[in-house]
C-alpha atoms as a PDB file:
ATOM      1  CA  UNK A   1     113.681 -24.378  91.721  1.00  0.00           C
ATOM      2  CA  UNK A   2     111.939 -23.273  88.437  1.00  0.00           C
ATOM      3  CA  UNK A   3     108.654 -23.755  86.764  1.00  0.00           C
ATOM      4  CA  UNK A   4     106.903 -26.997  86.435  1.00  0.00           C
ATOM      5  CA  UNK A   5     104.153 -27.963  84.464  1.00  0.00           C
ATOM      6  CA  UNK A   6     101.116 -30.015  85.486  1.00  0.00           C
ATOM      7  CA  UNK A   7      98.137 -31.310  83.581  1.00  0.00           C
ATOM      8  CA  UNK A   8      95.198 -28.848  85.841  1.00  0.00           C
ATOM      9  CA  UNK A   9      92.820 -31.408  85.730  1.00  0.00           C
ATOM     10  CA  UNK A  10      94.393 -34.598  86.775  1.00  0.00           C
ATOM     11  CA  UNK A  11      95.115 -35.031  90.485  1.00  0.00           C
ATOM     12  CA  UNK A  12      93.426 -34.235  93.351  1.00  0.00           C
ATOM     13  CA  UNK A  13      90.849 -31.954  94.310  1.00  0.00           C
ATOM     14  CA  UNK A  14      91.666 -29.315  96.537  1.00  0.00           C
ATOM     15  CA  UNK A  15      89.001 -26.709  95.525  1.00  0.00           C
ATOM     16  CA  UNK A  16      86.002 -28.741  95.153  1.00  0.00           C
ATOM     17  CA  UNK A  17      85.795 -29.105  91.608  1.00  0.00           C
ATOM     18  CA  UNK A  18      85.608 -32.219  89.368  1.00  0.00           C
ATOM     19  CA  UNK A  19      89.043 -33.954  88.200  1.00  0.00           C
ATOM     20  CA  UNK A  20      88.777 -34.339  84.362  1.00  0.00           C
ATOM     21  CA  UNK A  21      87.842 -38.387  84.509  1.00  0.00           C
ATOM     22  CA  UNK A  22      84.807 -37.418  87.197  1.00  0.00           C
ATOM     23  CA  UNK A  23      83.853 -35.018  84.451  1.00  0.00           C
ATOM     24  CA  UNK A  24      84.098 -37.720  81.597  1.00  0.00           C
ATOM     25  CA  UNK A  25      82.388 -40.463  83.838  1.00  0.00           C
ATOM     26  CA  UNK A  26      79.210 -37.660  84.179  1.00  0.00           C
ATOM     27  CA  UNK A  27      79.150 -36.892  80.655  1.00  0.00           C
ATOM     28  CA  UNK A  28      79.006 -40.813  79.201  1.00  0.00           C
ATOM     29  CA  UNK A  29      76.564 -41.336  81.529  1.00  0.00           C
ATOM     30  CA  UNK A  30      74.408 -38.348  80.245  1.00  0.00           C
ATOM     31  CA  UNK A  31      75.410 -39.448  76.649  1.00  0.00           C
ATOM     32  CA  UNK A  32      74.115 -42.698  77.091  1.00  0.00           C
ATOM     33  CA  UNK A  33      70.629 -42.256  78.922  1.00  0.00           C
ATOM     34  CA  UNK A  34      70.294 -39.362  75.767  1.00  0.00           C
ATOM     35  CA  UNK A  35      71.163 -42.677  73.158  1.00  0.00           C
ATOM     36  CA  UNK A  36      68.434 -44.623  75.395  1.00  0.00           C
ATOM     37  CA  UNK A  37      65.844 -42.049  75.420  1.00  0.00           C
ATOM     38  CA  UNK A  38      66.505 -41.806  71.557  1.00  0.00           C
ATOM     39  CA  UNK A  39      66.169 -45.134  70.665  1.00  0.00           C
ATOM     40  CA  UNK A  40      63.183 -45.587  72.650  1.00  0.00           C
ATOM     41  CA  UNK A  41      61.273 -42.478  71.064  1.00  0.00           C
ATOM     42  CA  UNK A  42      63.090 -43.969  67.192  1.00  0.00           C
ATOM     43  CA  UNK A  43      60.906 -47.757  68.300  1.00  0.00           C
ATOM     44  CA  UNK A  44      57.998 -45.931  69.467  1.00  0.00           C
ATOM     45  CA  UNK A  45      57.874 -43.648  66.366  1.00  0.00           C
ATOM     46  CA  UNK A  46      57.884 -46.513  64.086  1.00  0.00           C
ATOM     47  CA  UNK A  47      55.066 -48.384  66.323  1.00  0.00           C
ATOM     48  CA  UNK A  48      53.156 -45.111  65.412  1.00  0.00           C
ATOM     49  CA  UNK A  49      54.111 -45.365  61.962  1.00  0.00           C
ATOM     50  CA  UNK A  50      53.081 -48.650  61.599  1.00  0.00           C
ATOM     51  CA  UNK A  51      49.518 -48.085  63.293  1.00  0.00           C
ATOM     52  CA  UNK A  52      49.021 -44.795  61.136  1.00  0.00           C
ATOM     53  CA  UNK A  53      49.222 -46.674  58.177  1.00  0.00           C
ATOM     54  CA  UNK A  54      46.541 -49.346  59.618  1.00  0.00           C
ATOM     55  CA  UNK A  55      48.892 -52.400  59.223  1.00  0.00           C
ATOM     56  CA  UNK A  56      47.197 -54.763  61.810  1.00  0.00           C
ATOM     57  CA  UNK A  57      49.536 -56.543  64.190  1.00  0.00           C
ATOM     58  CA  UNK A  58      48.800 -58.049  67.486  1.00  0.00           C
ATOM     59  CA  UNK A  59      51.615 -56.939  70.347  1.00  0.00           C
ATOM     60  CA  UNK A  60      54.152 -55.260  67.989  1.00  0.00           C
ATOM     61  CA  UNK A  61      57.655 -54.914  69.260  1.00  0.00           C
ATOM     62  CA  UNK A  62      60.287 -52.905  67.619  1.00  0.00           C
ATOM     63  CA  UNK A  63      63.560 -52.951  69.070  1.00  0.00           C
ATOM     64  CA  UNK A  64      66.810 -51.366  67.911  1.00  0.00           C
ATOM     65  CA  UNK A  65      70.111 -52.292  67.886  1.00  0.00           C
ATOM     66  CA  UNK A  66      72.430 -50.104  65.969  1.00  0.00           C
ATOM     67  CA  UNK A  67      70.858 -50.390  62.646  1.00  0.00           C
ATOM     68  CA  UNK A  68      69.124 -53.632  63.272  1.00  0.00           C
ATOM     69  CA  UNK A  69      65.440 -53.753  63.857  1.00  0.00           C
ATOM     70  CA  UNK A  70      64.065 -57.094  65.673  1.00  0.00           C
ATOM     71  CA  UNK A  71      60.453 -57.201  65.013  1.00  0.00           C
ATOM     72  CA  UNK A  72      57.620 -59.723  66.956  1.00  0.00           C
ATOM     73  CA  UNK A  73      54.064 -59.778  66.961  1.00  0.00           C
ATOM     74  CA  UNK A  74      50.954 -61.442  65.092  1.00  0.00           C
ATOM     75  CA  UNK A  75      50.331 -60.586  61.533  1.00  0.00           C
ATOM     76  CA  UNK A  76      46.560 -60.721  60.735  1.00  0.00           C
ATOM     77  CA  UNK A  77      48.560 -62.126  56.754  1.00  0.00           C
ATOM     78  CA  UNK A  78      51.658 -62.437  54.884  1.00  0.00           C
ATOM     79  CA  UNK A  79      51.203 -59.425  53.218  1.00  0.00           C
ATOM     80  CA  UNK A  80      50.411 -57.095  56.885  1.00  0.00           C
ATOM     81  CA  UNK A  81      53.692 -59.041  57.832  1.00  0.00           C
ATOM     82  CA  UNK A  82      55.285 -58.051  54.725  1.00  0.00           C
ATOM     83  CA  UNK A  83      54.391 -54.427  54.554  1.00  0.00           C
ATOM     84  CA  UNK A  84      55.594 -54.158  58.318  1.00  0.00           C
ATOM     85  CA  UNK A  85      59.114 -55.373  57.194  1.00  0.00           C
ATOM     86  CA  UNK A  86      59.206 -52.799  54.571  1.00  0.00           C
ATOM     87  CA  UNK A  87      58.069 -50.008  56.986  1.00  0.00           C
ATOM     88  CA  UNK A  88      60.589 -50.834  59.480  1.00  0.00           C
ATOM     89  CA  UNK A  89      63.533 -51.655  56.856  1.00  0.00           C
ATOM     90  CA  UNK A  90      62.808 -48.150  54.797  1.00  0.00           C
ATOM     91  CA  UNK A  91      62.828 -46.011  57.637  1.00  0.00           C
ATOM     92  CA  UNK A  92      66.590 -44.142  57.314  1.00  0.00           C
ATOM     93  CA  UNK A  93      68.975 -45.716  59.588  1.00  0.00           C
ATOM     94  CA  UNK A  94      67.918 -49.321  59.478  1.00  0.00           C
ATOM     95  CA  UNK A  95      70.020 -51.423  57.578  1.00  0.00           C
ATOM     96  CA  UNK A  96      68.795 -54.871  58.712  1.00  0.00           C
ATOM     97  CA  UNK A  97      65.235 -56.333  59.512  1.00  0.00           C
ATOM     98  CA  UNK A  98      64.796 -59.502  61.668  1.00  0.00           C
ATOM     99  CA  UNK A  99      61.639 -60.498  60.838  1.00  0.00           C
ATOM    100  CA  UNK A 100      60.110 -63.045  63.863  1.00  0.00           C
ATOM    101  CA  UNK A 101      56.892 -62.475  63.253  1.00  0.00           C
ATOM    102  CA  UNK A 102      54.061 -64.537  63.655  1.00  0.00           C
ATOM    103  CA  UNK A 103      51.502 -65.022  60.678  1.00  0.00           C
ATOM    104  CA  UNK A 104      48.093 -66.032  61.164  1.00  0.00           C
ATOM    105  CA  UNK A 105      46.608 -66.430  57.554  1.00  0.00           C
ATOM    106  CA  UNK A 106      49.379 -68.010  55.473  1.00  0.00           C
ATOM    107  CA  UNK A 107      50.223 -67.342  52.414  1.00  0.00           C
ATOM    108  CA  UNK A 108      52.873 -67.520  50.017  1.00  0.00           C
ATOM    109  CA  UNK A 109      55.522 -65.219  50.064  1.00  0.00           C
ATOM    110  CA  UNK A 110      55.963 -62.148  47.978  1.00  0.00           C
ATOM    111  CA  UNK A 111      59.648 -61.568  46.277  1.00  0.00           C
ATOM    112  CA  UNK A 112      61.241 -57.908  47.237  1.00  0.00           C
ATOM    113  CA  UNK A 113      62.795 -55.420  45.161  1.00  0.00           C
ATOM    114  CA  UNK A 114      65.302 -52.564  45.563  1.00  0.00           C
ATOM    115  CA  UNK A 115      64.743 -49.933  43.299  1.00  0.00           C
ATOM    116  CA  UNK A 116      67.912 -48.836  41.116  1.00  0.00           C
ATOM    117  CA  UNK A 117      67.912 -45.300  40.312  1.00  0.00           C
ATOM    118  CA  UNK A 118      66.108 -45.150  36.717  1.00  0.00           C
ATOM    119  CA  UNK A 119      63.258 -48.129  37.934  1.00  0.00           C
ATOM    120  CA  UNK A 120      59.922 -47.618  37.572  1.00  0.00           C
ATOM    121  CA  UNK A 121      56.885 -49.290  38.652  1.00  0.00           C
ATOM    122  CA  UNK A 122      56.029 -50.449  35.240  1.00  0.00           C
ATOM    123  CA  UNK A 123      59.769 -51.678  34.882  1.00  0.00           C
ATOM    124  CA  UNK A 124      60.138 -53.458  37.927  1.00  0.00           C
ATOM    125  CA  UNK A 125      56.308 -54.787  36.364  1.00  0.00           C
ATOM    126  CA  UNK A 126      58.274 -55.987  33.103  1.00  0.00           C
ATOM    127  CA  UNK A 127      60.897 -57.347  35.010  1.00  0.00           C
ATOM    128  CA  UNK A 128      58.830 -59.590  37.050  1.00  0.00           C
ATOM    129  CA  UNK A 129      55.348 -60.130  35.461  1.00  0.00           C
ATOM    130  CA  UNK A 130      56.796 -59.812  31.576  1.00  0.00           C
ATOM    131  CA  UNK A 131      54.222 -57.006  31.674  1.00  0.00           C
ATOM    132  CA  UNK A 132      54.907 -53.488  32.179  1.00  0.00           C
ATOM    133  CA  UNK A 133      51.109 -52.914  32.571  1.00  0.00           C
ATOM    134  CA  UNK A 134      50.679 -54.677  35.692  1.00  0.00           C
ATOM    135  CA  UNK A 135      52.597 -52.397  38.051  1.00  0.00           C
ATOM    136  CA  UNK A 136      49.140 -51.424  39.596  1.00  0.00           C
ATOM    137  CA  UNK A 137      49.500 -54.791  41.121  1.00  0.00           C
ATOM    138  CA  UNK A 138      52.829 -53.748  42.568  1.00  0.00           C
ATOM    139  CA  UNK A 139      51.439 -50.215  43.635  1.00  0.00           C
ATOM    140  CA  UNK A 140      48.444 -51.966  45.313  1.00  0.00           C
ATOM    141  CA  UNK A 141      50.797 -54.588  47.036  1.00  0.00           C
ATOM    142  CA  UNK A 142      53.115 -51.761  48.458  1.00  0.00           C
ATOM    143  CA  UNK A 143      50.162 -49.283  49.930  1.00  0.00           C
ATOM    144  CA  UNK A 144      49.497 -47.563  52.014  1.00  0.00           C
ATOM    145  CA  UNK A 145      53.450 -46.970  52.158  1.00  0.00           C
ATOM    146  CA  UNK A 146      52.920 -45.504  48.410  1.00  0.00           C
ATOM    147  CA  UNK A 147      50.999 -42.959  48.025  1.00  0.00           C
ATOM    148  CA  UNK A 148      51.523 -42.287  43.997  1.00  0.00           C
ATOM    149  CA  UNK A 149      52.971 -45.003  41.523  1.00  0.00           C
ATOM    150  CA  UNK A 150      55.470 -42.362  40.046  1.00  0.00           C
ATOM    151  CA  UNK A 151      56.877 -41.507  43.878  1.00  0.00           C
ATOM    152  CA  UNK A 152      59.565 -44.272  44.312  1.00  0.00           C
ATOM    153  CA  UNK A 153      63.190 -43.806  44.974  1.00  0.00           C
ATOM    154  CA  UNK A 154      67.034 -45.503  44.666  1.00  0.00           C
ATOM    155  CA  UNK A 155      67.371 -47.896  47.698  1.00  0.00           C
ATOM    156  CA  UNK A 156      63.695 -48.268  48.287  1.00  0.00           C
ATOM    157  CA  UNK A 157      62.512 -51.992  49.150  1.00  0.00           C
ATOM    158  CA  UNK A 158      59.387 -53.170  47.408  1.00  0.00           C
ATOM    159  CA  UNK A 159      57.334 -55.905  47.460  1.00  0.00           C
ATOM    160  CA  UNK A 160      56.417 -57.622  44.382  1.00  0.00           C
ATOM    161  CA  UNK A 161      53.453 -60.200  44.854  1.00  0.00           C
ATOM    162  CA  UNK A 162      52.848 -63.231  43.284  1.00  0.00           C
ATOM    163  CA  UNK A 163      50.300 -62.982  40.100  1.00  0.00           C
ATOM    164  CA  UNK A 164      47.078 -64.473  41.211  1.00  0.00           C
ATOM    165  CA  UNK A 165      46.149 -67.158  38.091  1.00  0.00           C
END
């Protein structure tokens, strides 16, 4: 006869072990309750964030999907709403925000800004307001996620207020 060769996992079990696709099935399964309990500790950490930093929303939701963040609730104003979006949308691994927010003091809507690696506050302030003076108002607009005007970074989203006349 001779020697054959056999794959030792595949086929039946004789010896009560596992065949190799039992042992796959048990393992995506435990891989994807770990991704669930993950995700649900990533939404709930950026809940917390989001309280810590005293942003006022009525029933927040955060839910991921990938790197998408869906966010509902009641902003007490456009700028609580605002900040919230930038919370969610700098926190590393989100690359999109949907924003379905509710407002409940409109306002109008403040512009955004990435920051390109040599921006500062005072020129994103030039850029916008013509003034490189004002970027207190853009430090102002974008606490209490700043907590020093010289502390911003590539990639970082910013909000850049209207001028009140």
């Amino acid at each position: 006869m001779g020697l054959f060769s056999f794959i030792k996992d595949a086929g039946a079990k004789l010896f009560g072990g596992k065949t190799s696709a039992e042992k796959a099935a048990e393992e995506a399964k435990e891989n994807e309750e770990a991704a669930a309990a993950a995700k649900e500790k990533a939404e709930a950490s950026i809940v917390e964030t989001i309280h810590d930093l005293d942003l006022q929303v009525e029933d927040l939701s955060v839910s991921l999907y990938g790197d998408t963040a869906i966010i509902t609730g009641k902003a007490h104003d456009q700028a609580t709403k605002e900040k919230v979006v930038l919370v969610v949308g700098n926190t590393q691994g989100i690359a999109m925000v949907d924003d379905q927010m509710e407002v409940e003091h409109t306002e109008p809507e403040a512009q955004f800004h990435t920051v390109a690696k040599g921006d500062t506050l005072g020129k994103i302030a030039k850029q916008y307001y013509g003034n490189a003076m004002k970027y207190p108002v853009i430090f102002e607009a974008n606490k209490p996620m700043l907590k020093d005007p010289d502390l911003i970074y590539p990639g970082q989203v910013l909000r850049i207020p209207a001028l009140d006349s």
